[in-house]
C-alpha atoms as a PDB file:
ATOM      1  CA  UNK A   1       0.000   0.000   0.000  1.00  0.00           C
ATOM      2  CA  UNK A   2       0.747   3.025  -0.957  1.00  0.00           C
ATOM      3  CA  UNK A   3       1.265   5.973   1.437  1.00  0.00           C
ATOM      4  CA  UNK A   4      -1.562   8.949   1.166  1.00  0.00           C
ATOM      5  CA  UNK A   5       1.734  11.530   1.048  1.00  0.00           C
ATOM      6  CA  UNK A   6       3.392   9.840  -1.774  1.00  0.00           C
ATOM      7  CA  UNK A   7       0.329   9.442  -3.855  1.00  0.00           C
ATOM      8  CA  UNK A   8       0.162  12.792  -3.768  1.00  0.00           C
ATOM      9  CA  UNK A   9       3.580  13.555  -4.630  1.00  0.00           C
ATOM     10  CA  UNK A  10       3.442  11.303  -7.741  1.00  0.00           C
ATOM     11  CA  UNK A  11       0.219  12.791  -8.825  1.00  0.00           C
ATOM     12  CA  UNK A  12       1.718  16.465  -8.385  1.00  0.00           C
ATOM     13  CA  UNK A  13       4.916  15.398 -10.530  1.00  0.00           C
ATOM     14  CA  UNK A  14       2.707  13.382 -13.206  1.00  0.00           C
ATOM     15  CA  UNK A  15       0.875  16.409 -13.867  1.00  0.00           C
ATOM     16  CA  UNK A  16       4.122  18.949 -13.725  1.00  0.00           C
ATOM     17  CA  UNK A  17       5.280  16.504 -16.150  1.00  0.00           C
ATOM     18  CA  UNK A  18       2.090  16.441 -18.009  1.00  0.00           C
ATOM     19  CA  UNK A  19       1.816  19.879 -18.376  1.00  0.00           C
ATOM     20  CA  UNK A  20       6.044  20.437 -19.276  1.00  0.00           C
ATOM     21  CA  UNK A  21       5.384  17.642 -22.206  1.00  0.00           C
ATOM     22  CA  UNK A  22       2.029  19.658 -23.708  1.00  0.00           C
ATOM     23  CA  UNK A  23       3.771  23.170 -23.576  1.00  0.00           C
ATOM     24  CA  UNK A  24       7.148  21.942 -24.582  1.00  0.00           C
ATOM     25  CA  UNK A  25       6.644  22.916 -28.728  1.00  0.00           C
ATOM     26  CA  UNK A  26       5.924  26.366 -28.736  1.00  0.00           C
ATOM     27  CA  UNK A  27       2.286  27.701 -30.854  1.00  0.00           C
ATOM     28  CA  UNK A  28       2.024  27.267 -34.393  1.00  0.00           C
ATOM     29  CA  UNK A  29       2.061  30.782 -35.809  1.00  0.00           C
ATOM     30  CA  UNK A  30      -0.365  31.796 -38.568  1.00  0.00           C
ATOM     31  CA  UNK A  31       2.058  34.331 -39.601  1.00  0.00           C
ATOM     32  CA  UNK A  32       4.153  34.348 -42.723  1.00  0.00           C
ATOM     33  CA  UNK A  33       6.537  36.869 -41.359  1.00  0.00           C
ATOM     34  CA  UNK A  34       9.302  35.298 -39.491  1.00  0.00           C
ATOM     35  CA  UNK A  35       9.413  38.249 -37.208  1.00  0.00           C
ATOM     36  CA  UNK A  36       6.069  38.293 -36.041  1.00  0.00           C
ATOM     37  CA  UNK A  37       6.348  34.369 -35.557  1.00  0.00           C
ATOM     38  CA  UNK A  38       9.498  34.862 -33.106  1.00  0.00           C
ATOM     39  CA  UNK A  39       7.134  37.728 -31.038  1.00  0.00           C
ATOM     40  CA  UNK A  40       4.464  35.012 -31.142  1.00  0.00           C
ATOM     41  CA  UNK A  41       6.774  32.092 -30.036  1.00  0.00           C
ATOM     42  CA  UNK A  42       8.546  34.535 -27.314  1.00  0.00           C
ATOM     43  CA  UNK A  43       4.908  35.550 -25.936  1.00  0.00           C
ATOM     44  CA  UNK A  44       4.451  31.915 -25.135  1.00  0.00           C
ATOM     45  CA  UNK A  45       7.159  31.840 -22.710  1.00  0.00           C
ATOM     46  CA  UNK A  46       6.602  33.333 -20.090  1.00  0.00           C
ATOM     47  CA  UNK A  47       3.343  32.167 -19.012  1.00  0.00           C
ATOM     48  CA  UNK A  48       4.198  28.204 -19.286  1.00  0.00           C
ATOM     49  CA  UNK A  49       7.275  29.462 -17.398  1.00  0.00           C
ATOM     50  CA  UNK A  50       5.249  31.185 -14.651  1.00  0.00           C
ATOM     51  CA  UNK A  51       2.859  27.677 -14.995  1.00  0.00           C
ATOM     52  CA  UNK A  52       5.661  25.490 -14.539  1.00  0.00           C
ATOM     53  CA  UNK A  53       7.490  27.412 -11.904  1.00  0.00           C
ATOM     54  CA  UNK A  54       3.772  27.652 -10.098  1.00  0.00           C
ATOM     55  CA  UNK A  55       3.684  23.642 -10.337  1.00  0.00           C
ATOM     56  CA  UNK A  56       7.014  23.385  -8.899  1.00  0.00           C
ATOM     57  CA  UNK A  57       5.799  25.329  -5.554  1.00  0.00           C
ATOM     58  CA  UNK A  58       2.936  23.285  -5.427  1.00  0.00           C
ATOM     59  CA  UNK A  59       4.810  19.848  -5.521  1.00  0.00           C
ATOM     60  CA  UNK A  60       7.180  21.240  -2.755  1.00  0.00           C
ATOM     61  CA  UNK A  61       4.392  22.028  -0.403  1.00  0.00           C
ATOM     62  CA  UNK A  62       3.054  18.559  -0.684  1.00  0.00           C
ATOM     63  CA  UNK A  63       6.078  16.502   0.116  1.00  0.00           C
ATOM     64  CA  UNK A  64       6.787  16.774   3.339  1.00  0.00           C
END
């Protein structure tokens, strides 16, 4: 049996992982101006960073 603390600590790093795999590839820009792509692509960034970094803080606070 598993104990209720690590459960939770897998499940927290399963979906960290989850979420690191889905926003890994940056958008698909409808854009045929390299340029406005790279603003696109760079826009992206940040918020999976701040997602990520969020998802990190989480997992800490659950393993104890």
């Amino acid at each position: 049996m598993v104990p209720a603390s690590l459960r939770h600590a897998l499940r927290a790093t399963g979906l960290a992982l989850l979420v690191f795999v889905l926003f890994l590839f940056p958008p698909f820009a409808a854009t045929p101006r390299p340029d406005t792509r790279a603003v696109l692509i760079l826009l992206h960034v940040p918020p999976v960073a701040a997602y990520l970094w969020g998802l990190w803080r989480m997992e800490g606070e659950i393993r104890p």
